[in-house]
N, C-alpha and C. Protein backbone atom coordinates (compact mmCIF):
# COMPACT_ATOMS: atom_id res chain seq x y z
N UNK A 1 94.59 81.12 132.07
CA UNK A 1 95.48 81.48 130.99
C UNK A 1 94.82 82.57 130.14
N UNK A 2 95.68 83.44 129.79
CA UNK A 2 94.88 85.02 129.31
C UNK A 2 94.88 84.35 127.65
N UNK A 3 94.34 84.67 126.63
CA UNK A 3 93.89 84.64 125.57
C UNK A 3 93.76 85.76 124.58
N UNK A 4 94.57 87.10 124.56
CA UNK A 4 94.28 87.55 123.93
C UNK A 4 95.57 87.15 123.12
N UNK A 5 95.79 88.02 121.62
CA UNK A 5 96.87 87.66 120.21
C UNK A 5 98.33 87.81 121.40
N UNK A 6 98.49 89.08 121.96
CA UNK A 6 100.04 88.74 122.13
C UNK A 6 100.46 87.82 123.14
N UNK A 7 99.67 87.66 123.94
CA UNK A 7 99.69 86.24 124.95
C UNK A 7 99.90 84.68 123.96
N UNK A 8 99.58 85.02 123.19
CA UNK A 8 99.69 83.59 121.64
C UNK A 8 100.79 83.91 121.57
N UNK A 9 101.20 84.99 121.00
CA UNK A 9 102.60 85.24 120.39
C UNK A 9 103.23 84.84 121.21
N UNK A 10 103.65 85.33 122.43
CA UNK A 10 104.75 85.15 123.19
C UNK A 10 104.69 83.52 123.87
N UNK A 11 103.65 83.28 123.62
CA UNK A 11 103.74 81.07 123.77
C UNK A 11 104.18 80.73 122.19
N UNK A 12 104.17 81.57 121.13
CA UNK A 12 104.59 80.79 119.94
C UNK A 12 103.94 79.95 119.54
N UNK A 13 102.61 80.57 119.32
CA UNK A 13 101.55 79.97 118.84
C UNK A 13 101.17 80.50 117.55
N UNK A 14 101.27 81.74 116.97
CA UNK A 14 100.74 82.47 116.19
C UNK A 14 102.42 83.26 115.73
N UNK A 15 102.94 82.44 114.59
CA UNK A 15 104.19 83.16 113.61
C UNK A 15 104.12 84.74 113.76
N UNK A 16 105.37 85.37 114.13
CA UNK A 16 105.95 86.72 114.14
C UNK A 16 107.04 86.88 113.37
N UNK A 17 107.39 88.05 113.03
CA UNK A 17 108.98 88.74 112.51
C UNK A 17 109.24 89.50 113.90
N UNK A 18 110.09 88.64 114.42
CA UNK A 18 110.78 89.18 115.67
C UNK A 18 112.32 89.65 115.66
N UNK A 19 111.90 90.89 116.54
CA UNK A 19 112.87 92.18 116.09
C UNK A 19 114.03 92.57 117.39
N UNK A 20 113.25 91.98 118.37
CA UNK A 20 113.90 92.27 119.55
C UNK A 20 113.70 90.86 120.76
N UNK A 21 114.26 90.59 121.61
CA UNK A 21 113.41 89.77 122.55
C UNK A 21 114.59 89.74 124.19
N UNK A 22 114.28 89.92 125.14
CA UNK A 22 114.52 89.65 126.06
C UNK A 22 113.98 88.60 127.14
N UNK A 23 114.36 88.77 128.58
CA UNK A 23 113.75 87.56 129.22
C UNK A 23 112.35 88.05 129.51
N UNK A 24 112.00 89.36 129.34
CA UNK A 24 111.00 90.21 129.72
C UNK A 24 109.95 90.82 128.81
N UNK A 25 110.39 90.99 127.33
CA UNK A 25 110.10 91.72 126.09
C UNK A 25 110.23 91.12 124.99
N UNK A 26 109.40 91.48 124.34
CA UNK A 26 109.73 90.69 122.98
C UNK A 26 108.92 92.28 121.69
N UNK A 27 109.80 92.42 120.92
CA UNK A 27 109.55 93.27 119.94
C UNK A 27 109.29 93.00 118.93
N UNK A 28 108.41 92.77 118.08
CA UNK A 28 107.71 92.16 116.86
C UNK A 28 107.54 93.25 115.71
N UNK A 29 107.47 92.78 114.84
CA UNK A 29 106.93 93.79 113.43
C UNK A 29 105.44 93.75 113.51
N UNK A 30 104.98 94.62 113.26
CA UNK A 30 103.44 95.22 113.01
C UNK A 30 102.55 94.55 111.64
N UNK A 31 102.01 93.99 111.81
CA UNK A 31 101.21 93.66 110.50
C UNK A 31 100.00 94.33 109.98
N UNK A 32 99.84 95.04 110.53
CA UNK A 32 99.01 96.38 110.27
C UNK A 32 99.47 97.19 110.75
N UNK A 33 101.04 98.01 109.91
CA UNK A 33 101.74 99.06 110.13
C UNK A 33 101.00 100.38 110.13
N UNK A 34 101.12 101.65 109.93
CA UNK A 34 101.09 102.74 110.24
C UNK A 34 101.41 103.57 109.04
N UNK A 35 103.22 103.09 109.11
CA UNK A 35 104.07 103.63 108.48
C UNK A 35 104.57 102.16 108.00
N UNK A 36 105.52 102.15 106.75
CA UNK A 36 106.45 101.14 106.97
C UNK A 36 107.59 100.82 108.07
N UNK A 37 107.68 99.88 108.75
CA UNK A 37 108.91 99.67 109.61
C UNK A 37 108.47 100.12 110.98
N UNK A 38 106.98 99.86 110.97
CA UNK A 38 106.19 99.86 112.46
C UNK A 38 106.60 98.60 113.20
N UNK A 39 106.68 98.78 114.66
CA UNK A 39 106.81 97.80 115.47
C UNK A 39 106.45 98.28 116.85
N UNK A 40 106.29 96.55 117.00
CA UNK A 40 105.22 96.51 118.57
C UNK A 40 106.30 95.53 119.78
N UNK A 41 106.05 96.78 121.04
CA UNK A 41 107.34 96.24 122.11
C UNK A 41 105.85 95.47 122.96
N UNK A 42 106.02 94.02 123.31
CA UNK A 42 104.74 93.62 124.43
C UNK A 42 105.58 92.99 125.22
N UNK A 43 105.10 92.91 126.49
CA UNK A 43 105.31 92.31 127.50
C UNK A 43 105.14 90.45 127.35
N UNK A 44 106.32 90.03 127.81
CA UNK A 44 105.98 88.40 127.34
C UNK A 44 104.80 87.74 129.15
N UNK A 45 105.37 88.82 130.03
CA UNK A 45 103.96 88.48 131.02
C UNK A 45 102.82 89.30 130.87
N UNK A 46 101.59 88.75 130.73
CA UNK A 46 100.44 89.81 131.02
C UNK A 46 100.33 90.49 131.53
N UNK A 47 100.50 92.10 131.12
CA UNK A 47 99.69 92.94 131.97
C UNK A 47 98.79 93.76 131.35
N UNK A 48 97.74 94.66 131.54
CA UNK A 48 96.60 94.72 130.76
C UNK A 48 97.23 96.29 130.36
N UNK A 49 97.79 97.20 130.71
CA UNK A 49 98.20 98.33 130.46
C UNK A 49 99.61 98.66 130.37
N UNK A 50 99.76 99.71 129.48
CA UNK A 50 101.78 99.81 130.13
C UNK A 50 102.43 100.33 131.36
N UNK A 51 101.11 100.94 132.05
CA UNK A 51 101.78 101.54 133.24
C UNK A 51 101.73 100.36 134.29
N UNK A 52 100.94 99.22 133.83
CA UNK A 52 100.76 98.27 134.93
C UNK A 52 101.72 97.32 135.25
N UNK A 53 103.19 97.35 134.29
CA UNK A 53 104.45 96.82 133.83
C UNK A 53 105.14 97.26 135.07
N UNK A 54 105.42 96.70 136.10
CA UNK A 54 106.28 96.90 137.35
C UNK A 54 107.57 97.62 136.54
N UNK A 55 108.92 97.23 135.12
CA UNK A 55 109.64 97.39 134.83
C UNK A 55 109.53 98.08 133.79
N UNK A 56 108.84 99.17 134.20
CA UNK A 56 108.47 100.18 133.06
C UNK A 56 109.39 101.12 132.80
N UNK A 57 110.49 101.13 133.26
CA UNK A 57 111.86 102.25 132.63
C UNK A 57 112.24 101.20 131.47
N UNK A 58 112.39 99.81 132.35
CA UNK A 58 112.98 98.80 131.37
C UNK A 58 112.17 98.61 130.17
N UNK A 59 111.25 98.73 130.29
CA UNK A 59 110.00 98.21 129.12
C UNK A 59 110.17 99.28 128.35
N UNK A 60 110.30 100.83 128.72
CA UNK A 60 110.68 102.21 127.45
C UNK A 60 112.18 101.74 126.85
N UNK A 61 112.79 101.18 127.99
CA UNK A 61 114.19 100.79 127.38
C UNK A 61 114.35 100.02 126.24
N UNK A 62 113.76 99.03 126.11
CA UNK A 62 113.62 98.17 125.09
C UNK A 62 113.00 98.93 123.93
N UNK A 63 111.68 99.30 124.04
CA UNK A 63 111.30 99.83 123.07
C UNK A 63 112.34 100.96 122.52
N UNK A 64 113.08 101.82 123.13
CA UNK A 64 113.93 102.67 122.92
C UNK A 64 115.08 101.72 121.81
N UNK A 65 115.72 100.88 122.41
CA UNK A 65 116.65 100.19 121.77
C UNK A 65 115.96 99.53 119.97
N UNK A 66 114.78 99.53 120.07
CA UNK A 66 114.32 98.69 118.30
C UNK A 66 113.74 100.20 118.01
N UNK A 67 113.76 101.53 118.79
CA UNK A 67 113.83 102.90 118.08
C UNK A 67 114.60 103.19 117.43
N UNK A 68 116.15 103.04 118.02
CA UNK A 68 117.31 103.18 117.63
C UNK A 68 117.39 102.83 116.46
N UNK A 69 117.50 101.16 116.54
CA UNK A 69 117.82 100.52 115.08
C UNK A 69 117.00 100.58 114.61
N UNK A 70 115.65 101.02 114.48
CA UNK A 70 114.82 101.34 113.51
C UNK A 70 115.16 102.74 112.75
N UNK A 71 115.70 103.51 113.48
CA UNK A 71 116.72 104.75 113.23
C UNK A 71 117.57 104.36 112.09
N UNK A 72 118.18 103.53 112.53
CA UNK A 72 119.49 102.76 111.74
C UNK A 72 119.41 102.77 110.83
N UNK A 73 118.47 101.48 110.38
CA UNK A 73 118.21 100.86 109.72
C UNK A 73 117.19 101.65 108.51
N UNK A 74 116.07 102.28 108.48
CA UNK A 74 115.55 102.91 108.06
C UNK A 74 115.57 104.27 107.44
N UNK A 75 116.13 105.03 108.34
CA UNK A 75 116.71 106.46 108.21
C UNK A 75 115.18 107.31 108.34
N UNK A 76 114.15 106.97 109.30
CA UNK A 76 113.56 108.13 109.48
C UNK A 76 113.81 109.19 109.77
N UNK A 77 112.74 109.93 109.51
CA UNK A 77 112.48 111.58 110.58
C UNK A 77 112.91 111.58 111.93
N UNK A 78 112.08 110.46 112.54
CA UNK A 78 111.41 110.56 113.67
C UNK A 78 111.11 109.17 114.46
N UNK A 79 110.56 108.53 115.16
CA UNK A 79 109.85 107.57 115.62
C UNK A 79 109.20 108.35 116.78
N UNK A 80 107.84 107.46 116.66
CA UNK A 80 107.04 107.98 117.84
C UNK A 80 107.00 106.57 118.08
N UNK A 81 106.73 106.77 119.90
CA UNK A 81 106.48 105.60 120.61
C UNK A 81 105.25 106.37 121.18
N UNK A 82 103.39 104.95 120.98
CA UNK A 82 102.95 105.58 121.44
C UNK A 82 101.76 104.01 121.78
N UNK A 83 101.27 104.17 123.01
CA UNK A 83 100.38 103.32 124.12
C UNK A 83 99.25 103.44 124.19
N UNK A 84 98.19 103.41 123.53
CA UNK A 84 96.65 103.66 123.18
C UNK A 84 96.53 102.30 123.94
N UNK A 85 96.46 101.32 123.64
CA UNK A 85 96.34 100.47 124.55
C UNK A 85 94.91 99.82 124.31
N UNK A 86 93.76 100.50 123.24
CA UNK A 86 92.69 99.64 123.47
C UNK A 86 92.00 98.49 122.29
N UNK A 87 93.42 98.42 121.50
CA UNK A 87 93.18 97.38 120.63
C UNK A 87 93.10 95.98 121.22
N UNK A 88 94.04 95.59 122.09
CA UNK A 88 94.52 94.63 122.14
C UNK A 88 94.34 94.81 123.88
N UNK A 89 93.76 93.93 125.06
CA UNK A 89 93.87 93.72 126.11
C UNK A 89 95.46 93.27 126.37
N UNK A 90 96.81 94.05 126.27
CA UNK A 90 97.76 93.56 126.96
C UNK A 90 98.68 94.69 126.37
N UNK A 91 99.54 95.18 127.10
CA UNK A 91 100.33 96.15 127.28
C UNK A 91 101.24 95.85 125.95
N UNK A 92 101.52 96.93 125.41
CA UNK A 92 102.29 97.04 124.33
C UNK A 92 102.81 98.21 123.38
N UNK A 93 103.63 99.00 123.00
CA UNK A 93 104.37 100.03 122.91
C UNK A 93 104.29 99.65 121.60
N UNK A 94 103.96 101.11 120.89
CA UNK A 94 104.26 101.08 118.84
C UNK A 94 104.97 101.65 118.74
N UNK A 95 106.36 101.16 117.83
CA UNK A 95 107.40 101.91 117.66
C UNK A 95 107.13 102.20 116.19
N UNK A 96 106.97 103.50 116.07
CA UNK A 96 105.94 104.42 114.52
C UNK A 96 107.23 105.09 113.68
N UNK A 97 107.86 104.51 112.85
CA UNK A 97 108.90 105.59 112.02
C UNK A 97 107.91 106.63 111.48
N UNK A 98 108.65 107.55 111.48
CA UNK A 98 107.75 109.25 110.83
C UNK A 98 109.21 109.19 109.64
N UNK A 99 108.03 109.38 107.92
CA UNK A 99 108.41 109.73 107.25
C UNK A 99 108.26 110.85 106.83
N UNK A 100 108.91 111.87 106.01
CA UNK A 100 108.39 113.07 104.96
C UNK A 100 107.40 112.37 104.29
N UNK A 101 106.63 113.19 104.23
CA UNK A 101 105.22 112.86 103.06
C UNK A 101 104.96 111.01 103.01
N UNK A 102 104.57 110.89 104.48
CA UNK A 102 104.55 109.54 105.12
C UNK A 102 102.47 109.37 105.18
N UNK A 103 102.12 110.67 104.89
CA UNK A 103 100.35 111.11 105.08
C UNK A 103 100.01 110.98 106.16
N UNK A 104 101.05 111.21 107.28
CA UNK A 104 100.04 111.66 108.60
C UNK A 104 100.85 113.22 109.03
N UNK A 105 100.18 113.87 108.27
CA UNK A 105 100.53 115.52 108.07
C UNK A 105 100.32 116.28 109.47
N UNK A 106 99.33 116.36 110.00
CA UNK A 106 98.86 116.39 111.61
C UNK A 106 98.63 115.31 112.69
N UNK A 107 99.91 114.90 112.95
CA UNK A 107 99.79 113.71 113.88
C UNK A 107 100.04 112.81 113.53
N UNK A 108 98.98 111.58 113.72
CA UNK A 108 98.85 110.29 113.07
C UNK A 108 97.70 109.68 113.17
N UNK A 109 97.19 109.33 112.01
CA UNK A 109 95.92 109.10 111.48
C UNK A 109 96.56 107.28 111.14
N UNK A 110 95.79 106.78 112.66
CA UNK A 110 95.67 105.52 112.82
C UNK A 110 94.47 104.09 112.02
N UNK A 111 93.86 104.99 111.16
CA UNK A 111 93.09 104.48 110.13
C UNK A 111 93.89 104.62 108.69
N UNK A 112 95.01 104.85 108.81
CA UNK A 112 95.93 104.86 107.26
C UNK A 112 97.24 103.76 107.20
N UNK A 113 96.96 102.78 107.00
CA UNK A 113 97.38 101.45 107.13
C UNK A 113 98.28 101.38 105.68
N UNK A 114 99.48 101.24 105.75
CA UNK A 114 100.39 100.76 104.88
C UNK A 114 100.23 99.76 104.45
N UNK A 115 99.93 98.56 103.32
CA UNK A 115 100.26 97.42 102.90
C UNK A 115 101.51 97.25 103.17
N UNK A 116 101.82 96.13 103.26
CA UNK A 116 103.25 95.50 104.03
C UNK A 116 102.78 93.95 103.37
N UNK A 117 103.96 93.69 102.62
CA UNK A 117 103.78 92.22 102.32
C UNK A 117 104.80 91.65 103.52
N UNK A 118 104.42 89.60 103.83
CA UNK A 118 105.41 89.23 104.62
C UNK A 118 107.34 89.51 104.35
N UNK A 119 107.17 88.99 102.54
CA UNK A 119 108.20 89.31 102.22
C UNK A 119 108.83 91.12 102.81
N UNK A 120 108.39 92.21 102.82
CA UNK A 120 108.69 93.34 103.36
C UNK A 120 109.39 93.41 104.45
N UNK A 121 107.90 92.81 105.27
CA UNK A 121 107.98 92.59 107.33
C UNK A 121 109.06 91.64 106.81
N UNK A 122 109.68 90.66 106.75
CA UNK A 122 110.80 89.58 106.78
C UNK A 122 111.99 90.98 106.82
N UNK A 123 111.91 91.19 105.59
CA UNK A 123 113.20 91.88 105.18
C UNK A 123 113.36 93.20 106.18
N UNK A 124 112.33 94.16 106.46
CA UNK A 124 112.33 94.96 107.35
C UNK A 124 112.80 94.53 108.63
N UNK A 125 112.17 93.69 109.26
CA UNK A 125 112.36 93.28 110.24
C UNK A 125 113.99 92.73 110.82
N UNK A 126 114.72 92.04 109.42
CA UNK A 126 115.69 91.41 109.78
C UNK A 126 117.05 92.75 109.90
N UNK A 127 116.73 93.86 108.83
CA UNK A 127 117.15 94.87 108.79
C UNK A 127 117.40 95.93 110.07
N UNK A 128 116.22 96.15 110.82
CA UNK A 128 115.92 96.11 112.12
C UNK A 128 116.65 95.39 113.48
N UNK A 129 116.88 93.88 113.21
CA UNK A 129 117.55 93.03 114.40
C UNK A 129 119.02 93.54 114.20
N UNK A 130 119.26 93.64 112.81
CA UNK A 130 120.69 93.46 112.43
C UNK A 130 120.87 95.11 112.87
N UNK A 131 120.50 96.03 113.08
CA UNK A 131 121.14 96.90 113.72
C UNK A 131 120.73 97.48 115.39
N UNK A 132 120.52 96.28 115.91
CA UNK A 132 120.47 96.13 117.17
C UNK A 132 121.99 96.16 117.81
């Protein structure tokens, strides 16, 4: 049995604000956002990378779909979807709203962490499902 955090999550071991979920995916809010209204697409089976996801159109698909309503719901710029992959041993997609004067001026400067209270992630998050 694999052991890393999203392998917990997806047994429902370790509380989420869940944003999306299929028989395959499950889309969560970020607790060390980025931006506000960050979210993370993981695989509910282990795989250690995203390309290692046999249903990897499906797996952009999903993440695509909590882009959307993060679209919606939010009214960014932008969203970046992006797969660094070496936080966490298990495949998982960040869905990044891009704000105006959001302070990642060149790119994204992954050491600039938003405070996010739960109350926020709750409300963000539900904001998020509801325009799924």
């Amino acid at each position: 049995m694999t052991e890393d955090v999203f392998c917990k999550i997806v047994r429902g071991e370790i509380p989420v604000y869940k944003v999306y979920e299929d028989d395959d995916f499950l889309g969560v809010m970020d607790i060390h956002p980025i931006n506000k209204g960050q979210s993370l697409m993981i695989t509910k089976k282990h795989y250690r990378w995203v390309d290692d996801v046999p249903d990897f159109g499906e797996y952009f698909e999903a993440a695509k779909k909590v882009g959307l309503a993060t679209k919606k719901a939010l009214a960014p710029l932008t969203i970046c979807y992006v797969t660094l992959g070496f936080e966490v041993p298990h495949a998982h997609i960040r869905i990044i709203p891009r704000f105006k004067n959001d302070g990642h001026e060149e790119g994204l400067d992954f050491k600039l962490f938003k405070d996010t209270t739960p109350e926020e992630l709750k409300e963000i998050g539900q904001k998020i499902r509801d325009s799924i």
